[in-house]
Each structure stands twice: as structure tokens, then as C-alpha cells.
Protein backbone atom coordinates (compact mmCIF):
# COMPACT_ATOMS: atom_id res chain seq x y z
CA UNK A 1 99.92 163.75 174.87
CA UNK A 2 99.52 162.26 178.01
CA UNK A 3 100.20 158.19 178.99
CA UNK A 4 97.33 157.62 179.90
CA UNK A 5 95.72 159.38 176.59
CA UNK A 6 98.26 156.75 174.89
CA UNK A 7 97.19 153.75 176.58
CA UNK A 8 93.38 155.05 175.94
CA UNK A 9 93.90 154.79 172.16
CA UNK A 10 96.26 151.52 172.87
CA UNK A 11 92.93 150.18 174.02
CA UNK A 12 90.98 151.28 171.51
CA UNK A 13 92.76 149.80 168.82
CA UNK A 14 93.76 146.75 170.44
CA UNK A 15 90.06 146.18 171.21
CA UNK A 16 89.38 146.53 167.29
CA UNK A 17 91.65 144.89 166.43
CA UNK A 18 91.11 141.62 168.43
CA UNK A 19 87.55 141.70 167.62
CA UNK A 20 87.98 142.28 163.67
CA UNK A 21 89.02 138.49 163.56
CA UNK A 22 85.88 137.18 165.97
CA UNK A 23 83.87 136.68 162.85
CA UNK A 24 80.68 135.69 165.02
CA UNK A 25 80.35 139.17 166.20
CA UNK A 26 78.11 141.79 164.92
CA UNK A 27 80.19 144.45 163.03
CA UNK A 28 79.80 147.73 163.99
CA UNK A 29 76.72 149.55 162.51
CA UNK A 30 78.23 152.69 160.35
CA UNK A 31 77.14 155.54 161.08
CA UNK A 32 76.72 159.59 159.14
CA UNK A 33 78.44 162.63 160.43
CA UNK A 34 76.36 164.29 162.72
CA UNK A 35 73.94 167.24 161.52
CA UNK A 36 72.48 170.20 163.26
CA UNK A 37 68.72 170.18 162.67
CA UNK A 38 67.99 172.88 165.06
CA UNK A 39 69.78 176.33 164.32
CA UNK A 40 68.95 180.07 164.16
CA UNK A 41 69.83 182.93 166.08
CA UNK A 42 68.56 181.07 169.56
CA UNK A 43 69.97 178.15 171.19
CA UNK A 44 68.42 174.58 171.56
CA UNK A 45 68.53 171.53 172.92
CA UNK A 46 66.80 168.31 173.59
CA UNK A 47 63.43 168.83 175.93
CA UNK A 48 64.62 165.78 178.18
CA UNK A 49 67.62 164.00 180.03
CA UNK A 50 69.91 161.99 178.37
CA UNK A 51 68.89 158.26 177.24
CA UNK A 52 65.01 159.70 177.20
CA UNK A 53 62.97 159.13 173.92
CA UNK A 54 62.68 162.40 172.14
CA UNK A 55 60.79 161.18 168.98
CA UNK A 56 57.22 161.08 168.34
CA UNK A 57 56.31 157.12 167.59
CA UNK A 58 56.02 157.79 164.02
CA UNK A 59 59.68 159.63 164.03
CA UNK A 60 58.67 162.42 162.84
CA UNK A 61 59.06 164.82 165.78
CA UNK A 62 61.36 165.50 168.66
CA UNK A 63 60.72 167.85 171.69
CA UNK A 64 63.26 170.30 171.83
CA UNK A 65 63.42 173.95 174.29
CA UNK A 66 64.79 177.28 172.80
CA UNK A 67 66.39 179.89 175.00
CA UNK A 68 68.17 182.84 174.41
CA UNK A 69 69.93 182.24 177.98
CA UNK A 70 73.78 180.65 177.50
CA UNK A 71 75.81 181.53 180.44
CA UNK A 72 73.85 181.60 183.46
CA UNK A 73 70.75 179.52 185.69
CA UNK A 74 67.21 180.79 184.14
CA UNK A 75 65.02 182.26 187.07
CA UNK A 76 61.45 181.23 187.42
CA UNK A 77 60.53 184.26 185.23
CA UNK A 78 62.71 183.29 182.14
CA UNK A 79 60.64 180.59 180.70
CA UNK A 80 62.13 178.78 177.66
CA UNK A 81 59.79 178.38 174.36
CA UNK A 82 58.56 174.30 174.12
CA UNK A 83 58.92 172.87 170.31
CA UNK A 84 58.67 170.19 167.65
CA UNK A 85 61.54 169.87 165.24
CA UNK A 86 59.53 168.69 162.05
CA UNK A 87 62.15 166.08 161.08
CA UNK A 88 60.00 165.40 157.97
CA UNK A 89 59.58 169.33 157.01
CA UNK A 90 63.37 170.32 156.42
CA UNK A 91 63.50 170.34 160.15
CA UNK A 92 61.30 172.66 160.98
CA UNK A 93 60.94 174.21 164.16
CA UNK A 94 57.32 174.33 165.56
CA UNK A 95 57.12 176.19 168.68
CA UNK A 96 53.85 174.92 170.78
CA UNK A 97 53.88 176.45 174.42
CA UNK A 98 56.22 177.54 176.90
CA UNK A 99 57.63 175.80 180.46
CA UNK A 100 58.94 177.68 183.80
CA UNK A 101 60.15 174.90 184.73
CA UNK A 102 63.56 173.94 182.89
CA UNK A 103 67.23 173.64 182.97
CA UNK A 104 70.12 172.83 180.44
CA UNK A 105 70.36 169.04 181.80
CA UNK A 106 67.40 167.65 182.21
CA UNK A 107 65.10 169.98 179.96
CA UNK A 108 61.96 170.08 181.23
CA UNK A 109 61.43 166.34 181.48
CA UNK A 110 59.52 165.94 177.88
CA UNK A 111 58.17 162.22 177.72
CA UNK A 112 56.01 161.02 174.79
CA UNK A 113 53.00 159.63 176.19
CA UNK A 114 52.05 156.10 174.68
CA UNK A 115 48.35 156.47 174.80
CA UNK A 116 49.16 158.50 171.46
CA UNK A 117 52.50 158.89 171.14
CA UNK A 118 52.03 160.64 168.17
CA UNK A 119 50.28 163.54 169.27
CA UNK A 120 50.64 164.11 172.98
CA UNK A 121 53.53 164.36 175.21
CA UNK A 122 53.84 165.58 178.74
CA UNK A 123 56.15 168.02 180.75
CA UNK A 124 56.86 169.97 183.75
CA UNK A 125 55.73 174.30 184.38
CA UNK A 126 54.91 176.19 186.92
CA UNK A 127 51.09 177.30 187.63
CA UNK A 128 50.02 179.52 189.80
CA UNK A 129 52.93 179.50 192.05
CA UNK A 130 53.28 175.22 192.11
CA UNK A 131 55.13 172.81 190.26
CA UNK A 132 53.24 170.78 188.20
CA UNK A 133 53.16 169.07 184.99
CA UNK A 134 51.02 169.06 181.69
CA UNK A 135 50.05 166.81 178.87
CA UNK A 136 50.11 168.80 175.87
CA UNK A 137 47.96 167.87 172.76
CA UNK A 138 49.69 168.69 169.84
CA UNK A 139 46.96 169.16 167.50
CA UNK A 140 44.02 170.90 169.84
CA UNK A 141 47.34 172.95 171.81
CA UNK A 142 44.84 171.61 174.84
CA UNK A 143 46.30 170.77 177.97
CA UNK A 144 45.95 168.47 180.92
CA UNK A 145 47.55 169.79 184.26
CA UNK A 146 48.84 167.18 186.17
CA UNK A 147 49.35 168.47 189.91
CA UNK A 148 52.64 166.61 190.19
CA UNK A 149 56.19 167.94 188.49
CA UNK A 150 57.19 164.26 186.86
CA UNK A 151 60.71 162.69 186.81
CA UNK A 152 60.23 159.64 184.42
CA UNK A 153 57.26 158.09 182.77
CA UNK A 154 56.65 154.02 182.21
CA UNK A 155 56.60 152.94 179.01
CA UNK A 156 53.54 152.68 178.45
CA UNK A 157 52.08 155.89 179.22
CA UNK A 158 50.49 155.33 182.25
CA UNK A 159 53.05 155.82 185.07
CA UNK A 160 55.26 158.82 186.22
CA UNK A 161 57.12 159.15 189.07
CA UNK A 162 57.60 162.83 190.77
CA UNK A 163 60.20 164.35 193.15
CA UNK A 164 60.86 167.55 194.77
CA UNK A 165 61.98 169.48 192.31
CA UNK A 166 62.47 172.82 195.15
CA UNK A 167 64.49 171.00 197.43
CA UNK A 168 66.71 169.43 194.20
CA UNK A 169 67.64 172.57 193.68
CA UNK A 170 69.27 173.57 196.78
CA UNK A 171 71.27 170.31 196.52
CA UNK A 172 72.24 170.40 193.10
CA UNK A 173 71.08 173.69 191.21
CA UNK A 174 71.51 172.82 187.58
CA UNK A 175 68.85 170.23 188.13
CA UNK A 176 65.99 171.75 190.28
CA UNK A 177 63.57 174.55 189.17
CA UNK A 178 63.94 178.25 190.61
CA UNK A 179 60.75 179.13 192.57
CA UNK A 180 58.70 177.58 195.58
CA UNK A 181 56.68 175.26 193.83
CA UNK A 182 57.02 172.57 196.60
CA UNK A 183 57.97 172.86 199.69
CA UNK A 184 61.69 172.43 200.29
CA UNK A 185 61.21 171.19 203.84
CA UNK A 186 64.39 172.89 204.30
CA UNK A 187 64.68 172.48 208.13
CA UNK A 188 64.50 168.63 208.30
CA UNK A 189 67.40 166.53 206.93
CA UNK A 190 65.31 163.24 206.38
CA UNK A 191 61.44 164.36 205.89
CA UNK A 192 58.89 161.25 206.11
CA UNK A 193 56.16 162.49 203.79
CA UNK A 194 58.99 163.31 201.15
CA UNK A 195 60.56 161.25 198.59
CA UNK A 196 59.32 159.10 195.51
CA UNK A 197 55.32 159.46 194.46
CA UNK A 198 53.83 157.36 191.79
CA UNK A 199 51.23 159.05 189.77
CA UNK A 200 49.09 158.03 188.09
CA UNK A 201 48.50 159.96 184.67
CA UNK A 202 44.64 159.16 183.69
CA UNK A 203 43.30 159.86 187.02
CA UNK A 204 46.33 162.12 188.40
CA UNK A 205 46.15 160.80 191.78
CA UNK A 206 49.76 160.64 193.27
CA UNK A 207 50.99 158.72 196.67
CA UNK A 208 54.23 158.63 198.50
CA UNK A 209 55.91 154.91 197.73
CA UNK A 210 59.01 155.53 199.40
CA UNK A 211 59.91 157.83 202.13
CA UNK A 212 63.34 159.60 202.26
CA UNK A 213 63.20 158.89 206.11
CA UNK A 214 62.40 155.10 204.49
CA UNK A 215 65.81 154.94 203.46
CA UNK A 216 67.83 156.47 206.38
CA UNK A 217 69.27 153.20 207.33
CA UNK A 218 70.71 152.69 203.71
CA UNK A 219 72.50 155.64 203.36
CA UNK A 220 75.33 157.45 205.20
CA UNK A 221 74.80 159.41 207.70
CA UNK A 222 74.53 163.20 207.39
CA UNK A 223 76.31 164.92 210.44
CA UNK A 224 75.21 168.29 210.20
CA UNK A 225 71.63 169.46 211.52
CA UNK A 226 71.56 171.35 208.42
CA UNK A 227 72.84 168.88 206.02
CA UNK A 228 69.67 167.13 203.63
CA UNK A 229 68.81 164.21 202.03
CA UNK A 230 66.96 164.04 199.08
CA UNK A 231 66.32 161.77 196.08
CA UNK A 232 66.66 162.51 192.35
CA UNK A 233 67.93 160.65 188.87
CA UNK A 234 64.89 158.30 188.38
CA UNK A 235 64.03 155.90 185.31
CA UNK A 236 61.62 153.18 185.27
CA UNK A 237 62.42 149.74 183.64
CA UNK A 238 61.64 148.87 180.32
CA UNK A 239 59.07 146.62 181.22
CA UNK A 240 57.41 149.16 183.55
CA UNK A 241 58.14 146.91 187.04
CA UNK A 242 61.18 148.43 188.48
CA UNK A 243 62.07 152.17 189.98
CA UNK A 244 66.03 152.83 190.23
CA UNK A 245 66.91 156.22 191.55
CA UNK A 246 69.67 157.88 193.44
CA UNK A 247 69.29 158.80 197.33
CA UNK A 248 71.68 161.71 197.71
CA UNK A 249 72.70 163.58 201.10
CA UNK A 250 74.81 166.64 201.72
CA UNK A 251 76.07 168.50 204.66
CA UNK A 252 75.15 172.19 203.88
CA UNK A 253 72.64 173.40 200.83
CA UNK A 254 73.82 174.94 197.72
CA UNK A 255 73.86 178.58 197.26
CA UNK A 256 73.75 181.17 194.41
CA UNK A 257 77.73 182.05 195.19
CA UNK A 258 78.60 178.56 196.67
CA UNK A 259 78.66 175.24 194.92
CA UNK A 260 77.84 171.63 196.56
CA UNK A 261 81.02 170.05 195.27
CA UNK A 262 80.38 166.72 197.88
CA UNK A 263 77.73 164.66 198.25
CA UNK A 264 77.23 161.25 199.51
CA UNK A 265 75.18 158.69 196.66
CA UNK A 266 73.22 155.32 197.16
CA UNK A 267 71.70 153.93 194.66
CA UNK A 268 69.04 152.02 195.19
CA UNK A 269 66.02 150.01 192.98
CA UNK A 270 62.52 149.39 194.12
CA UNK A 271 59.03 147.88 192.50
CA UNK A 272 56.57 150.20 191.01
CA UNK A 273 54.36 150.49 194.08
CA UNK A 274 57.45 151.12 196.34
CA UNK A 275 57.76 147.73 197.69
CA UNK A 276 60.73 145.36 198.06
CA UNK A 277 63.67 148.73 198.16
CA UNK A 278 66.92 147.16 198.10
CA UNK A 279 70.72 149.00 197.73
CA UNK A 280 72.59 148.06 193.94
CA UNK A 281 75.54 148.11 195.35
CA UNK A 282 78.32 148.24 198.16
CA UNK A 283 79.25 150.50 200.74
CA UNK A 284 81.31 153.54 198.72
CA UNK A 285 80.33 152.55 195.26
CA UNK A 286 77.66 155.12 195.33
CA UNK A 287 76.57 156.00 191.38
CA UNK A 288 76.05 158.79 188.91
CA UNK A 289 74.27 157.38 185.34
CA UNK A 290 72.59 155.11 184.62
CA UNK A 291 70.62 153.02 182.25
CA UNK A 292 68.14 150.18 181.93
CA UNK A 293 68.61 147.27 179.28
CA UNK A 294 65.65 145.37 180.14
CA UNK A 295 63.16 144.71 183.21
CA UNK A 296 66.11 143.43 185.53
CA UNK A 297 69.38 144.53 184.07
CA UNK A 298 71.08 147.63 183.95
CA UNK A 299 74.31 149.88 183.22
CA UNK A 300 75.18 152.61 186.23
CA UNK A 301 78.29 154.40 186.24
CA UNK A 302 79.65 153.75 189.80
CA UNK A 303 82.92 153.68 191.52
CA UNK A 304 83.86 150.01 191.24
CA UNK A 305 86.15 147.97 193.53
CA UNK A 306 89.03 149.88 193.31
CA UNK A 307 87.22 153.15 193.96
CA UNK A 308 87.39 154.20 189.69
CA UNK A 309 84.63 155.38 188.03
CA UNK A 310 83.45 152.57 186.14
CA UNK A 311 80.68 151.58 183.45
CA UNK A 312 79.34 148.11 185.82
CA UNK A 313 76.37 145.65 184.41
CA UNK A 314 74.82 143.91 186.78
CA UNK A 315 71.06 142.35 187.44
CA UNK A 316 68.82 144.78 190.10
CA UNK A 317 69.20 143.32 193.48
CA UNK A 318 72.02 140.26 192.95
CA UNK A 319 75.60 140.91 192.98
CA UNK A 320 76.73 140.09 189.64
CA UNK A 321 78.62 143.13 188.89
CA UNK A 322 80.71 143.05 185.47
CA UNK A 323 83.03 146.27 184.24
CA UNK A 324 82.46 146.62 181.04
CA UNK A 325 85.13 147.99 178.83
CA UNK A 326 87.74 146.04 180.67
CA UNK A 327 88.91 149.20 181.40
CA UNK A 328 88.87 152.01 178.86
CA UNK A 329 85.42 152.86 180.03
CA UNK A 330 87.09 153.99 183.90
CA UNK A 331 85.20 157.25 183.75
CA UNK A 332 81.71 158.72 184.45
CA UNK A 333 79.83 158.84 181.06
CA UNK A 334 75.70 159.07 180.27
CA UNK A 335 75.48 155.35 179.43
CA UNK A 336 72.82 154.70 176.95
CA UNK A 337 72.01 151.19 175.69
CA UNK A 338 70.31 150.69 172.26
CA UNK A 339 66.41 149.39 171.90
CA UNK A 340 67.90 145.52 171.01
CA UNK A 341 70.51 145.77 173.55
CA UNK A 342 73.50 145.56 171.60
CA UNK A 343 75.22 148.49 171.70
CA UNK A 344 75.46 151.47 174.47
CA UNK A 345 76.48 155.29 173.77
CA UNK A 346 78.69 156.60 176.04
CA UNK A 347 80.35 160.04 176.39
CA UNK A 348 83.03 162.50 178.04
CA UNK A 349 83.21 165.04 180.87
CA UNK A 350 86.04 167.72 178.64
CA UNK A 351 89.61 166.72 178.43
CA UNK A 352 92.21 168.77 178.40
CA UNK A 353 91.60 170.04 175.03
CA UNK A 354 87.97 171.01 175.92
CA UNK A 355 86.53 168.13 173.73
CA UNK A 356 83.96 165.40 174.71
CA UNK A 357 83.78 162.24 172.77
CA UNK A 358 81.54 160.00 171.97
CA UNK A 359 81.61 156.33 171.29
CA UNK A 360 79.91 153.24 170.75
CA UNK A 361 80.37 150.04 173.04
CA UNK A 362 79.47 146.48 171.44
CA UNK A 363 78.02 144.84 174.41
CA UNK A 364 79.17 141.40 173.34
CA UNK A 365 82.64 141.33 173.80
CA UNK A 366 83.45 145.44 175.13
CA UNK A 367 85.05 146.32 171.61
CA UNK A 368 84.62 150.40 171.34
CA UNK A 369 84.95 152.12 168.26
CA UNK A 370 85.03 156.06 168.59
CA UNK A 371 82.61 158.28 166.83
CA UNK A 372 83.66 161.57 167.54
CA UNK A 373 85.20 164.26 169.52
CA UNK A 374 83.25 167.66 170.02
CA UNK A 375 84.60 170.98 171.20
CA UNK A 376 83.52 173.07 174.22
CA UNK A 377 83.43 176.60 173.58
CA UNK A 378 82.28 179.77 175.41
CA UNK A 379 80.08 180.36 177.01
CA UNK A 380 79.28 176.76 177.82
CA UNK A 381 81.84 175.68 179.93
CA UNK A 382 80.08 176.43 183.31
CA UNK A 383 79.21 174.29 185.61
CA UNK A 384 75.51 174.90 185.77
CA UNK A 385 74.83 175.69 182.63
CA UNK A 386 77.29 173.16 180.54
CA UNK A 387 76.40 171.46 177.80
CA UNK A 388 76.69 167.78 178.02
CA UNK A 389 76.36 165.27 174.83
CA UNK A 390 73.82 163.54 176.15
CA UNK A 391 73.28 161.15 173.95
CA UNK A 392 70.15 158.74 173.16
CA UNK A 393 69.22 156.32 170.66
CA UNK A 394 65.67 156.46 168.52
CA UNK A 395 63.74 153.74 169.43
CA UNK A 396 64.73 151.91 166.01
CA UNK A 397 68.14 152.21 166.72
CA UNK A 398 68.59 153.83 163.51
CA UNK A 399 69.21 157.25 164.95
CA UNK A 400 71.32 158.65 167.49
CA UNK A 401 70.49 162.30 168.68
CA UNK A 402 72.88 164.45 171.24
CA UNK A 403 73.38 168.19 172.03
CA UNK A 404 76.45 170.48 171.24
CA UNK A 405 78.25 173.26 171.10
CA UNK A 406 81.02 172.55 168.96
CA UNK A 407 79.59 174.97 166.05
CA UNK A 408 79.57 178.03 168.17
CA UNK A 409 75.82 177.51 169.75
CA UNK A 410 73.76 174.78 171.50
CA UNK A 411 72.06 172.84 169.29
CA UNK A 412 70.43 169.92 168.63
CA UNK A 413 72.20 166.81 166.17
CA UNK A 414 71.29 163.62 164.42
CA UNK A 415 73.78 160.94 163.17
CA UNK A 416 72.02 158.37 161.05
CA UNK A 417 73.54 154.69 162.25
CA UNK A 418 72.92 152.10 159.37
């Protein structure tokens, strides 16, 4: 065992134990082992990114995709089956439609919608040739194309913000959709009618808020004429207000043989119409996840002062930066913080014995208590198509869901937390 796998557990116990005697605190919720309730001879995994709601209001459903595809990118012709897991029905799996547009991280960007969040969600496909995406009604299987792909949804329903999904995936593959549903605008580095567009999803009208030109001045420069900037990694605020998103630029585009292992981050938060853009953090600190707790606060995983991957809280557009963890958290996890804004998830990248781990922060006083490790098997342990926990919390806080591979295939689990 390495030192610094010592110290990590030195930490973890020293944290319990110096908590166990702060009576005041909240003890640690308990929680069950976790339980597969997808299955079968196909894999399957949550419809959305990590920290998105996946149940239905009345908990009774979560979006899920199905794929026989393990190893590899799908192509825009592979499209992966779009399903219910009937948590109430022995978990049955309902499948409802298909997507083209999909891959193993983000899903295909499944958001329950809150005019009826029982009964109609929305997510991204290709049709005829574009990038779009559709609100599905679960009992008439009708559907409402929305002529923008969407990249997060305000909480009420109303709201969804859309980027190029074509030119994400010359940047960063395992993220974009394969196809020329947009236009890449491939030959210019900082396009001015590219970026973030707010739709709206009653009428669905759709405007460009913020330029990626808009934000040249924020972000490092990008020396080669080939090199492009692009945005990606949005989430709107849980009062519906505030846009955060990460402004990304590399030097030369991703190809099927050759990986973009560098690229230059800013993170950066704006209002809902695109107004008052401001930088979250310092020169270098750049970002990777990222969560909100409320309408100003947040948790972003970003290389702190010293330059180490850190968990940092701190209040969208003011500089009060706090590492939480007080260092045991030095590493870039999907950061999840529960509905009452107590506790955050937080996960691994694969140590040296090919397991991730989970845990659970209180956000009180940084005491951790681990709640799990889970093994990485083949064929998952590629870089495009790797399975990542990412975890989430039900909107209840009585659930926490996450995908795995640990039992041979990649499924879908539950832990009940109590």
C-alpha cells in the first residue's frame, strides 16, 4: 500500500473520529448495499450526466439507455433503446423510443420536465440529418421536436440551454454526438454566432446569450490557427437564475486514432439571459465538475492554490473559495450535493487496483465516511467508453443512484440512504 493510500485512510478515520464526539452534528444517514435494478443480457445505464434527476416526481421511474455496444464510440447509426425502469413493478424495464444521439457519459441528456414531471421528459436524437431534441409523452408515446440538442434544463421545466454538440465532439469525443447535426464551424477557432442558446421549451424559440468570441478575452489564448474553442459542461442553478459552464480551447481537434489529452478550462457563470458573464476563478485554476447547492453557491472541482485538484465552495462571482475536505478530497471527483444541502457524493477516477469509490461528505464540518469501492473490469476501462460512478441523489435524498461495472456489465444501482 502506498503512503499516500495510508495517510488517505489516516484521514478518514481521524475525520470520524473527531466528529463522533461533536454531538451537534448530524450523524451520518445509513445507508443499504447497493442493488442492480437494471440487468439482462444488454448493458444500461443512467439516460443523463451525473448529479441530473433521473426519477419521475412521483419516484416511480428513472430514464435509463440500453446498448449492446461496450468497448467502443457508437456511430450515428447505432442508436441506443430509451427506457423507464418501473421501480414500483420489480424494476421493470419499459423501453419507449430510441435516441441517435448518445454516449456513455452524458446519456442522451434525459431531463424530467416539470410541467408534468410524471409523464413527460425530454432528450436529445437526430432527425433528418440535425441535432435536435424531443419531449416524449410517456403515456400517448407522442412527441414534441424541439429544433435545439439541449444541455441542461431549469428547474422548472421551462428553460434549456443548447450547445454544439458536432463541434464537442471533435474536442472531446466521448461527449459529442457522431454525425453533422450542427455545423462544427471547424475552420474558425472563436466563432461569434456560436456558443450558449437559451431555449425556450413551450414556444421552442432559441437565441445566442453568449458568444464563444464573447469570451475570448477570458480565456487563454489558443496559438494554433487550427486550435478551437468551444463551450460544454452546463447546469443551471437551483433557483433557475444562474448559467455556469466550462469554456474549453485546444490546439488541434480530436481524431478517431488521436486523443486530445490537453486542453485549456475557464469556468465561468452568467444570468439566464446571458448577461452579467463573469470568470469563478483565477488564472490556472481552470475546472472539471461541478455542482450547484443553491441559487448562488456551488461545488467545482478545480485546481486550487497549489495547483491540486481540489473539491472548492465558493459563492458565483466573489472570491470566497473554501477546500472542502481539508484535504482528503485533493482529486477530481463528480461532486453531487444532496436536495437539503447537507451532504455531497463524491467519487474516484480507478486506483491502482482498478476500483472507484464512493463516499459521502458532511458539509458541516468535512467529516467523510466511505461507502464503497467498485471494480473496473473489461471491457470498460477505455477512455471513451469508461464507465464512471456518476453518482446523484433522488430529490428526497432518500436514494442515491450510480452506474457500474463491478458485476461483470454496466448497469444501473440504487442504495437506499435512511
Amino acid at each position: 500500500m502506498r503512503f499516500s493510500e495510508i495517510k488517505g485512510m489516516f484521514f478518514f478515520v481521524l475525520l470520524m473520529f473527531t466528529c463522533a464526539s461533536c454531538t451537534s452534528l448530524k450523524e451520518f444517514p445509513t445507508f443499504s448495499e447497493a442493488r442492480a435494478v437494471t440487468g439482462g443480457d444488454k448493458d444500461h445505464f443512467f439516460a443523463s450526466y451525473y448529479a441530473v434527476n433521473s426519477w419521475s416526481a412521483d419516484n416511480r421511474y428513472v430514464t435509463v439507455l440500453e446498448t449492446d455496444i461496450k468497448d467502443r464510440l457508437p456511430t450515428k447509426d447505432e442508436p441506443a433503446g430509451l427506457g423507464i425502469v418501473d421501480l414500483k413493478d420489480n424494476n421493470r424495464y419499459i423501453p419507449l423510443t430510441t435516441t441517435h444521439c448518445w454516449n456513455f457519459q452524458e446519456g442522451t441528456m434525459a431531463y424530467w420536465l416539470g410541467s408534468d414531471p410524471n409523464r413527460k421528459f425530454i432528450y436529445n436524437d437526430m432527425v433528418d440529418g440535425k441535432f435536435v431534441s424531443i419531449i416524449f409523452d410517456i403515456e400517448t408515446r407522442e412527441k414534441k421536436i424541439i429544433p435545439y440538442p439541449i444541455s441542461a434544463v431549469s428547474p422548472d421545466g421551462k428553460w434549456a440551454v443548447s450547445i454544439n454538440y458536432a463541434r464537442l465532439s471533435l474536442t472531446r469525443p466521448d461527449y459529442g454526438y457522431d454525425g453533422n447535426g450542427q455545423d462544427t464551424r471547424i475552420d474558425t477557432t472563436w466563432p461569434k454566432d456560436d456558443g450558449l442558446f437559451l431555449v425556450n421549451l413551450e414556444t421552442g424559440e432559441g437565441k445566442l446569450i453568449v458568444s464563444i468570441e464573447a469570451a475570448k478575452k477570458q480565456m487563454p489564448e489558443v496559438k494554433d490557427p487550427k486550435g478551437l474553442a468551444y463551450f460544454c459542461h452546463t447546469v443551471i442553478s437551483r433557483d433557475g437564475k444562474q448559467i455556469f459552464w466550462l469554456a474549453r480551447s485546444v490546439e488541434t481537434p480530436a481524431t478517431k486514432k488521436k486523443r486530445v489529452r490537453k486542453w485549456q478550462t475557464t469556468s465561468f457563470v452568467c444570468n439566464l439571459d446571458g448577461s452579467n458573464v463573469r470568470r469563478c476563478f483565477p488564472d490556472g485554476w481552470g475546472g472539471s465538475h461541478f455542482n450547484w447547492i443553491d441559487g448562488e453557491r456551488m461545488v467545482v472541482t478545480a485546481k486550487y492554490a497549489d495547483k491540486v485538484y481540489s473539491h472548492v465552495m465558493f459563492t458565483a462571482g466573489k472570491n470566497d473559495y473554501r477546500r472542502v475536505g481539508k484535504g482528503v478530497l485533493d482529486f477530481d471527483g463528480h461532486c453531487v450535493v444532496s436536495y437539503d444541502n447537507d451532504w455531497m457524493l463524491t467519487d474516484t477516477y480507478p486506483d491502482r487496483m482498478s476500483q472507484r469509490k464512493l463516499m459521502m461528505v458532511r458539509m458541516e464540518d468535512d467529516a467523510i465516511l466511505p461507502m464503497g469501492h467498485y471494480d473496473v473490469v473489461e471491457p470498460y476501462t477505455g477512455t471513451y467508453w469508461r464507465c464512471d460512478l456518476h453518482p446523484r441523489w433522488r430529490t428526497d435524498d432518500k436514494v442515491i443512484g450510480f452506474n457500474s461495472v463491478h458485476e461483470g456489465s454496466r448497469q444501473v444501482y440504487l442504495m437506499d440512504v435512511k
